[in-house]
Each structure stands twice: as C-alpha cells, then as structure tokens.
C-alpha atoms as a PDB file:
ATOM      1  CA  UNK A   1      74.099 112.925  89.855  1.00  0.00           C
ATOM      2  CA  UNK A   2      72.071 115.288  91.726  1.00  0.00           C
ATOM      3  CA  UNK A   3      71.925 118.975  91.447  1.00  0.00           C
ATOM      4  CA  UNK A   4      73.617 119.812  95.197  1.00  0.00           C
ATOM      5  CA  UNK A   5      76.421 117.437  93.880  1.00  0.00           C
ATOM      6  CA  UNK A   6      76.909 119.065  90.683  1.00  0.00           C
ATOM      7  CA  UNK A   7      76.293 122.763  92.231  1.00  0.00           C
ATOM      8  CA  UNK A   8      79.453 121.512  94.549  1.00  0.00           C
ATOM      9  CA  UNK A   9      82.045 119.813  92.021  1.00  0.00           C
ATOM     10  CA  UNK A  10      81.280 122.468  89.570  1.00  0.00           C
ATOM     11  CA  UNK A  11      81.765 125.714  91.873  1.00  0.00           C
ATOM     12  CA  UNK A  12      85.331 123.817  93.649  1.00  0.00           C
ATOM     13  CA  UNK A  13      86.136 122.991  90.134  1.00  0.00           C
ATOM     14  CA  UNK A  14      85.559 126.470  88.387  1.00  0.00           C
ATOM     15  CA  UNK A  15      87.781 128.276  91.437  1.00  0.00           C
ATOM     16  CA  UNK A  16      91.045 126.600  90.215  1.00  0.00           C
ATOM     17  CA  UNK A  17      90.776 126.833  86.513  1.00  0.00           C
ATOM     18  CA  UNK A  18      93.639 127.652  84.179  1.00  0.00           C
ATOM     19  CA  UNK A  19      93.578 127.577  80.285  1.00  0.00           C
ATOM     20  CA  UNK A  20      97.640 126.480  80.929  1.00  0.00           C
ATOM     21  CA  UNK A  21      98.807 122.748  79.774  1.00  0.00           C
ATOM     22  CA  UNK A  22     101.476 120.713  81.865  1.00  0.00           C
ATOM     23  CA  UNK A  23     101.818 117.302  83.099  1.00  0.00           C
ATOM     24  CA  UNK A  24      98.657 117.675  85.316  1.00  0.00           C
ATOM     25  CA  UNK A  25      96.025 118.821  82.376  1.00  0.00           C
ATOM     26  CA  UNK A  26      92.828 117.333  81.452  1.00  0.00           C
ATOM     27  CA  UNK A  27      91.626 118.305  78.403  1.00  0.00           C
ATOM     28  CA  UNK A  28      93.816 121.665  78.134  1.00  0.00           C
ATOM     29  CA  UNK A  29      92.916 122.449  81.942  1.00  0.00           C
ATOM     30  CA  UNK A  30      95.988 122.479  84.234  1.00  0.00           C
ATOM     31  CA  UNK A  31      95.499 121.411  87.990  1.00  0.00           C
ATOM     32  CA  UNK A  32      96.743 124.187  89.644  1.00  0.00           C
ATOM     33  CA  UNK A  33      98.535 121.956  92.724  1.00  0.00           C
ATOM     34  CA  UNK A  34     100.534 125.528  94.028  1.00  0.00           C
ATOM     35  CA  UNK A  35      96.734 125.922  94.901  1.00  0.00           C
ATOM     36  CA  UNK A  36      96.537 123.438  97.796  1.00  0.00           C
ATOM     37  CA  UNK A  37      98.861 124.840  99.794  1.00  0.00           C
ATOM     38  CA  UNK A  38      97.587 128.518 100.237  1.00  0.00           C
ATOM     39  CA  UNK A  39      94.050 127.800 102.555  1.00  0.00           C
ATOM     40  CA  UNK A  40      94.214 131.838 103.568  1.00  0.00           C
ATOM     41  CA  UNK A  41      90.509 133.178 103.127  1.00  0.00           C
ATOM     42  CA  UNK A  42      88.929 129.497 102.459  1.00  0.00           C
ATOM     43  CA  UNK A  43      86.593 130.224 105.481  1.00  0.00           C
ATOM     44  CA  UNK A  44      84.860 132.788 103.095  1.00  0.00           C
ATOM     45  CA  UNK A  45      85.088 130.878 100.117  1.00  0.00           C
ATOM     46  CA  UNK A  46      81.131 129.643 100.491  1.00  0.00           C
ATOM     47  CA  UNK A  47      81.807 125.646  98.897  1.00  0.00           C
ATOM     48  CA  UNK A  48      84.534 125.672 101.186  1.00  0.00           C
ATOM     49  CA  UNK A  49      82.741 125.476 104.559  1.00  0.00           C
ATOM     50  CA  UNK A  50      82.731 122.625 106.857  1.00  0.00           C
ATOM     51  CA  UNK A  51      79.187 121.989 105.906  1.00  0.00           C
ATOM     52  CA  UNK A  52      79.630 121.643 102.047  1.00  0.00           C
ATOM     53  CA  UNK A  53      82.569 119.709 102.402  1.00  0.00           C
ATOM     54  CA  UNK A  54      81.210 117.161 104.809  1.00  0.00           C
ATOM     55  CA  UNK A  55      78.236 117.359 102.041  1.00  0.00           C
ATOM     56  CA  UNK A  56      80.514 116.518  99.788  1.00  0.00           C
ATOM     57  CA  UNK A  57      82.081 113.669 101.255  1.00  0.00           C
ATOM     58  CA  UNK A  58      78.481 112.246 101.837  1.00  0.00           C
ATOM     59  CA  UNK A  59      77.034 112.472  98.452  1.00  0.00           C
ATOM     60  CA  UNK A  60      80.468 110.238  97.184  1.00  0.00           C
ATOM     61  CA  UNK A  61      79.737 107.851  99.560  1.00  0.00           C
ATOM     62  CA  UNK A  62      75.608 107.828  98.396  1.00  0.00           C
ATOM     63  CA  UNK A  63      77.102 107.992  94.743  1.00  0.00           C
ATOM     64  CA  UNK A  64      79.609 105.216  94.800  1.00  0.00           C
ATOM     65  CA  UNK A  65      76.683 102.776  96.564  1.00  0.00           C
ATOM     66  CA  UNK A  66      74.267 103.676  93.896  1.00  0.00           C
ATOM     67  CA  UNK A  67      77.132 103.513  90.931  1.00  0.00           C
ATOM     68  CA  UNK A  68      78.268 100.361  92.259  1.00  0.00           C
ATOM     69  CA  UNK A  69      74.815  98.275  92.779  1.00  0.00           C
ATOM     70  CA  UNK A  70      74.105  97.248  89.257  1.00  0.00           C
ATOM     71  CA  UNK A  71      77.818  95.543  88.315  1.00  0.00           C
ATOM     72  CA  UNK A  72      77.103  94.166  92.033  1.00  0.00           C
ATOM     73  CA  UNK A  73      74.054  92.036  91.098  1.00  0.00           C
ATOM     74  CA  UNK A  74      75.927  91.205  87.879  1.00  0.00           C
ATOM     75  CA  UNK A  75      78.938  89.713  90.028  1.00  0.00           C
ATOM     76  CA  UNK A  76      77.086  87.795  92.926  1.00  0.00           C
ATOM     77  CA  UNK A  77      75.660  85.552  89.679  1.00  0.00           C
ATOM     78  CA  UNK A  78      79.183  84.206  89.329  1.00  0.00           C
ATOM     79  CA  UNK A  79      79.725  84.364  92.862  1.00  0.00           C
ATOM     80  CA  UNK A  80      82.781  87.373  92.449  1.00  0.00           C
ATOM     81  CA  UNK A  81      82.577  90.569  94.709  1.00  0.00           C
ATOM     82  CA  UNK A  82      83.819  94.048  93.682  1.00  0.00           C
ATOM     83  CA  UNK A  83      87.625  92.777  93.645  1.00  0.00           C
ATOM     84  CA  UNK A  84      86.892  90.261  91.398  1.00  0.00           C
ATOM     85  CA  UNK A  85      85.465  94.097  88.905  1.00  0.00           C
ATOM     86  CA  UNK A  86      88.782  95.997  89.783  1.00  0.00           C
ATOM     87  CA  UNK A  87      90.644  92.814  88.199  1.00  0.00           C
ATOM     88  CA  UNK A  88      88.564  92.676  85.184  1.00  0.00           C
ATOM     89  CA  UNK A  89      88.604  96.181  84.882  1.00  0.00           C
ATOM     90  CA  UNK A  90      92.185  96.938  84.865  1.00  0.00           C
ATOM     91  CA  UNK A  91      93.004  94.105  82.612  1.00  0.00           C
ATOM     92  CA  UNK A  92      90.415  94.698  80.520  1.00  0.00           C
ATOM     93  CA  UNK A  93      92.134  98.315  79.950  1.00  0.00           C
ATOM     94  CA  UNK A  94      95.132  97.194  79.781  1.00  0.00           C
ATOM     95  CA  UNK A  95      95.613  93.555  78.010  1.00  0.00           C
ATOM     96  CA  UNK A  96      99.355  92.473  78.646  1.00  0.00           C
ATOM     97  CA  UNK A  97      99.469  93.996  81.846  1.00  0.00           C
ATOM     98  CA  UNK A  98     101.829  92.316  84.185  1.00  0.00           C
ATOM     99  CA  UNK A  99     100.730  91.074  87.683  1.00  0.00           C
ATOM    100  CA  UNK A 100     103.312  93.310  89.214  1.00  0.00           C
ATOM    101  CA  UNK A 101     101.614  96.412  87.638  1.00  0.00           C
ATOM    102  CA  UNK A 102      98.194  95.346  88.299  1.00  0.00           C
ATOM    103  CA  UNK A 103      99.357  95.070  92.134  1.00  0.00           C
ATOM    104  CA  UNK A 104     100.853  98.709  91.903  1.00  0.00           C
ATOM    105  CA  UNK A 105      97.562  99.857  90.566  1.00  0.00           C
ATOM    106  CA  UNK A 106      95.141  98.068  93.537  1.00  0.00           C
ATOM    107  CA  UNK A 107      97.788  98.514  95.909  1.00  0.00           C
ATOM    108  CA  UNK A 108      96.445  95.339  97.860  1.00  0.00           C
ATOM    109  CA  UNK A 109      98.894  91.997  98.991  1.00  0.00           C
ATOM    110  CA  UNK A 110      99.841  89.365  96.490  1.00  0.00           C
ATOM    111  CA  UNK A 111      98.319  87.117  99.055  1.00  0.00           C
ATOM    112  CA  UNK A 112      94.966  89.091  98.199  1.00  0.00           C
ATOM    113  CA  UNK A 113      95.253  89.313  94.331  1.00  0.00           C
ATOM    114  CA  UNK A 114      96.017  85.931  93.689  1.00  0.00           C
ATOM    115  CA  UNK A 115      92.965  84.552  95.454  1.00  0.00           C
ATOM    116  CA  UNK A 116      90.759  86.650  93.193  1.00  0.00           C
ATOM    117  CA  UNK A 117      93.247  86.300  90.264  1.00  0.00           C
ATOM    118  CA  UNK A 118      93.333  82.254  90.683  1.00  0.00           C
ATOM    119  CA  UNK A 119      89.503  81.952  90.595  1.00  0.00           C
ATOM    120  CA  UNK A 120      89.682  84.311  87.702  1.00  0.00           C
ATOM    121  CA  UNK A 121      91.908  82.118  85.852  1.00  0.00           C
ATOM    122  CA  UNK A 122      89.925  79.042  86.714  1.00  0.00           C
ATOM    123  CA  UNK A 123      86.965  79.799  85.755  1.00  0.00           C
ATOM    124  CA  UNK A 124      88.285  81.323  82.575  1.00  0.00           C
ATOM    125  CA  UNK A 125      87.560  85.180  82.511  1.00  0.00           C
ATOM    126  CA  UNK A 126      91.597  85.738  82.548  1.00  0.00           C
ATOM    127  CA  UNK A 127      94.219  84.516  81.093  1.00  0.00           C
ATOM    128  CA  UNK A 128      97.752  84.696  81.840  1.00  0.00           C
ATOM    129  CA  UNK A 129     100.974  84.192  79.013  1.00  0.00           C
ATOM    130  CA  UNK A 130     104.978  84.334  80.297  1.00  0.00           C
ATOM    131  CA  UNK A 131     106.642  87.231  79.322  1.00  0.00           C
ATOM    132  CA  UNK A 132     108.669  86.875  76.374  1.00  0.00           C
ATOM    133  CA  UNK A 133     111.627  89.004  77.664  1.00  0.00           C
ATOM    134  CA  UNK A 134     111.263  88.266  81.113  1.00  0.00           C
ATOM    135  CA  UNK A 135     109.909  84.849  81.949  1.00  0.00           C
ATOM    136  CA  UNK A 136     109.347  85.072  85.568  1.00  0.00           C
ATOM    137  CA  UNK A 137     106.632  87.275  84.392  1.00  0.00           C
ATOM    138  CA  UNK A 138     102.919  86.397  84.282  1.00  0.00           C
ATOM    139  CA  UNK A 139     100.715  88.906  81.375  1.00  0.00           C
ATOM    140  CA  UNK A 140      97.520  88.984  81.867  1.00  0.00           C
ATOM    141  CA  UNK A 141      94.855  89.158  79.202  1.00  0.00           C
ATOM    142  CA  UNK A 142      90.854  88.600  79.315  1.00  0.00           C
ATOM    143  CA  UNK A 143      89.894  85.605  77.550  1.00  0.00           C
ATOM    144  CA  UNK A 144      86.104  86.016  75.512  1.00  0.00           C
ATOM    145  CA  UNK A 145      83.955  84.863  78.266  1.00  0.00           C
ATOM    146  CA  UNK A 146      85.969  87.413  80.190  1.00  0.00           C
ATOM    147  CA  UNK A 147      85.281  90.444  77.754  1.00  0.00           C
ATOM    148  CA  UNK A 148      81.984  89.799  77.819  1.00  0.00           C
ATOM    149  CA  UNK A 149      81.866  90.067  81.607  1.00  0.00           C
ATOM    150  CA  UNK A 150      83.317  93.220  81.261  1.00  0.00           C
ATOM    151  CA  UNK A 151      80.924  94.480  78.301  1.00  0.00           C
ATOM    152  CA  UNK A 152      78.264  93.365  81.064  1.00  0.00           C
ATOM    153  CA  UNK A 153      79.560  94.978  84.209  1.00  0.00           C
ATOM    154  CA  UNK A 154      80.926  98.360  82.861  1.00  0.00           C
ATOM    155  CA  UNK A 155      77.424  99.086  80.899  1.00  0.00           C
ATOM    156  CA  UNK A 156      75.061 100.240  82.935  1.00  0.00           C
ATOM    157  CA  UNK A 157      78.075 102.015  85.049  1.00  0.00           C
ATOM    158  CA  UNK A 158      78.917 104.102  81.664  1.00  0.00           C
ATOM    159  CA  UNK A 159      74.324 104.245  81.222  1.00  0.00           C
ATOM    160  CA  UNK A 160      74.569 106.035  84.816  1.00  0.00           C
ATOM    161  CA  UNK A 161      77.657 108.172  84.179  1.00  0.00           C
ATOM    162  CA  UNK A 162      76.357 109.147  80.345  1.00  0.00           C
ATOM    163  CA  UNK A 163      72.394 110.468  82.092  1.00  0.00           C
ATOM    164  CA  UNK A 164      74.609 112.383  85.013  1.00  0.00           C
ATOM    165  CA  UNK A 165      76.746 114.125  82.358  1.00  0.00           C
ATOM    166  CA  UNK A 166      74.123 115.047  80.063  1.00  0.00           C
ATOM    167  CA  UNK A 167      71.880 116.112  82.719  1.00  0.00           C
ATOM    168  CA  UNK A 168      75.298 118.210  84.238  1.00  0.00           C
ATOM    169  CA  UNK A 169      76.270 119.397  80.981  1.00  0.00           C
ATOM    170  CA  UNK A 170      79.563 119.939  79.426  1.00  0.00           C
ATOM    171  CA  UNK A 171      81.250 122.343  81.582  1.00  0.00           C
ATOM    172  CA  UNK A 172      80.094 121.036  84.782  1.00  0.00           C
ATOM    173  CA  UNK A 173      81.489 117.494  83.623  1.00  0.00           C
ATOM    174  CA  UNK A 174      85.020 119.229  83.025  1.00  0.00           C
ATOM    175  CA  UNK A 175      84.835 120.276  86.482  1.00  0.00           C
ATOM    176  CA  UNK A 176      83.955 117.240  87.955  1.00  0.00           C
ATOM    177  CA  UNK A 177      86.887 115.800  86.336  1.00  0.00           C
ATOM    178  CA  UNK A 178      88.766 118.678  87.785  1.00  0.00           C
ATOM    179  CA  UNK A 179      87.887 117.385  90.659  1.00  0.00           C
ATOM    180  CA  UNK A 180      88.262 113.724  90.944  1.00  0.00           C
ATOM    181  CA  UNK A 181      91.854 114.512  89.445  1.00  0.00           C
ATOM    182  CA  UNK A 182      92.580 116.929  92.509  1.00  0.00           C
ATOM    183  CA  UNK A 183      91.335 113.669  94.644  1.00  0.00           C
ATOM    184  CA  UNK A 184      94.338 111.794  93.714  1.00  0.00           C
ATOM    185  CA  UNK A 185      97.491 111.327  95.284  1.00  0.00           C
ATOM    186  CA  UNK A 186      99.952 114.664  94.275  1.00  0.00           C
ATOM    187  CA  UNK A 187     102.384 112.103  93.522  1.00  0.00           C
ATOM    188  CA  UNK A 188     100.730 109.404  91.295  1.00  0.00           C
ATOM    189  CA  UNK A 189      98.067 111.992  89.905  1.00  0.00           C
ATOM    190  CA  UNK A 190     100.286 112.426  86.313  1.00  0.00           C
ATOM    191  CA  UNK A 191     100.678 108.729  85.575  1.00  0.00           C
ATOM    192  CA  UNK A 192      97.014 108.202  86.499  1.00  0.00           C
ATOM    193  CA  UNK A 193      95.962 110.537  84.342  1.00  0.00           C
ATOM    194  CA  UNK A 194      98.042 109.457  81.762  1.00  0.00           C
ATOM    195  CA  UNK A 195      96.591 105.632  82.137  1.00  0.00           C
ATOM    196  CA  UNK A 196      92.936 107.392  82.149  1.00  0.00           C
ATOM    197  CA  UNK A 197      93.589 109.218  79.175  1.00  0.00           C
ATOM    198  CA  UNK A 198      95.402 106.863  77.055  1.00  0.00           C
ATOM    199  CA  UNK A 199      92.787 105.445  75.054  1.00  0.00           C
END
C-alpha cells in the first residue's frame, strides 16, 4: 500500500473514531453511521476534497488490479476467472454453506453461479451434500484438491496484505478497516462484519 493511500484511509479513518462498542464495532471501534449524514463543513475538512476523494477512488482501483494479479495467474492454469475465487473463497470460509446463501453473498443470478459452481463440481474443487433437514437443499463444501486451491490463491493475497500492514502499522491498519467497513452497505454492514469476524 502506498504512503498517499495510507496518509488517506488513516486521516478519514481517525475523524470518526469512538472508543464505544455496538453492533457496528471492529475491534472495540464503533462506526459512527449518525456521521454520514451531517456533510456541514466537509469542504474544509482537507481529506475531504474532491481531489483526495477522486484520489481515493483511484488508488482502489490501482490496488484491487495489483491485489488481484497473482490469484489471477494461479486461476487461468485451470482455466477459472475471478468468479470461479469468490466461489472458492466463500465456501472455503464457510464449509456447509448453502447455495442460497452463497447467492445472497455474490448477489449474482443462479443462471451465473451455477455455471461456475457446475465446473467447480466437475472438476472436483467443490462438493455439494443434501441438507439433512431440508433436502431441497444443496451444502457446499471444498473437497482436498479444492483446499489446496484455496491455500494457493489466498497466499500471496494475505503476503501482499501482511507487507502493506506492517509497512502501515497498527493504527493505520485499524483505520483502514474503519474504512472499508464504512464502504459497505448501511444495511448489510453488521452481518458482514459479523461473517468477517467470525473466525
């Protein structure tokens, strides 16, 4: 992470800090969401300008290319693309998962998932049991060959994160969790948190 990105996270982080705990903390830090409503003054709030915002939006855009090349060349081996990572991802967090809450958490068409899913399945990365309460429903769970795909793909993403948070350092990393958690949807940002944090 570079040091205009940091300089940014960490100074829109630090502005809406609060030592309070509620169903929006991370790590003892409540987002204050009251916050987002009240833009009064933001015009002399220097991180707040058009310019560092639109800064902002650029370096996630440079950061997400660079964060997402290495699982990239690591998928186009099997022939997957970054849908194919999502998948393994999310099941990989969460064996057992159902298809129905792996569609809430892509939010993409069942028409979409179960291309990706199917090939998945076919080539063995996933597999998928019948629920035993409910048997119209399909639990998914990575098989070995899949777990090691995963091992693969999310290690040189956590290698990049680990060198950006060291070189940050610990309270700049709280704020740029701060901040991706103030990216999220008001509405969903608990039980995202919640599923971040559960493990």
């Amino acid at each position: 992470m570079s040091a205009s990105l940091t300089h940014f996270i960490y100074n829109l982080a630090m502005s809406n800090i609060s030592t309070k705990t509620g169903p929006d903390a991370i790590e003892g830090v409540e987002f204050n969401v009251s916050s987002n409503n009240n833009h009064d003054g933001d015009a002399e709030i220097p991180f707040l300008n058009d310019k560092e915002l639109i800064q902002g939006i650029e370096m996630l855009f440079y950061a997400y290319r660079d964060f997402t090349s290495d699982p990239d060349d690591i998928l186009r081996i099997h022939g997957f693309g970054r849908a194919h990572h999502r998948v393994v991802h999310f099941v990989g967090r969460n064996p057992g998962m159902s298809v129905a809450e792996l569609l809430a958490i892509l939010k993409v068409t069942k028409q979409s998932l179960s291309r990706v899913l199917s090939q998945l399945v076919t080539e063995q990365f996933v597999r998928q049991e019948t629920g035993s309460r409910d048997r119209r429903q399909r639990l998914l769970y990575l098989t070995g060959k899949g777990e090691a795909l995963f091992a693969a793909l999310s290690g040189p993403q956590k290698d990049r994160v680990a060198k950006a948070y060291r070189e940050a350092g610990a309270e700049a990393v709280a704020g740029y969790r701060k901040v991706l958690a103030g990216l999220l949807n008001g509405e969903e940002r608990a039980a995202v948190l919640k599923a971040v944090e559960r493990s």
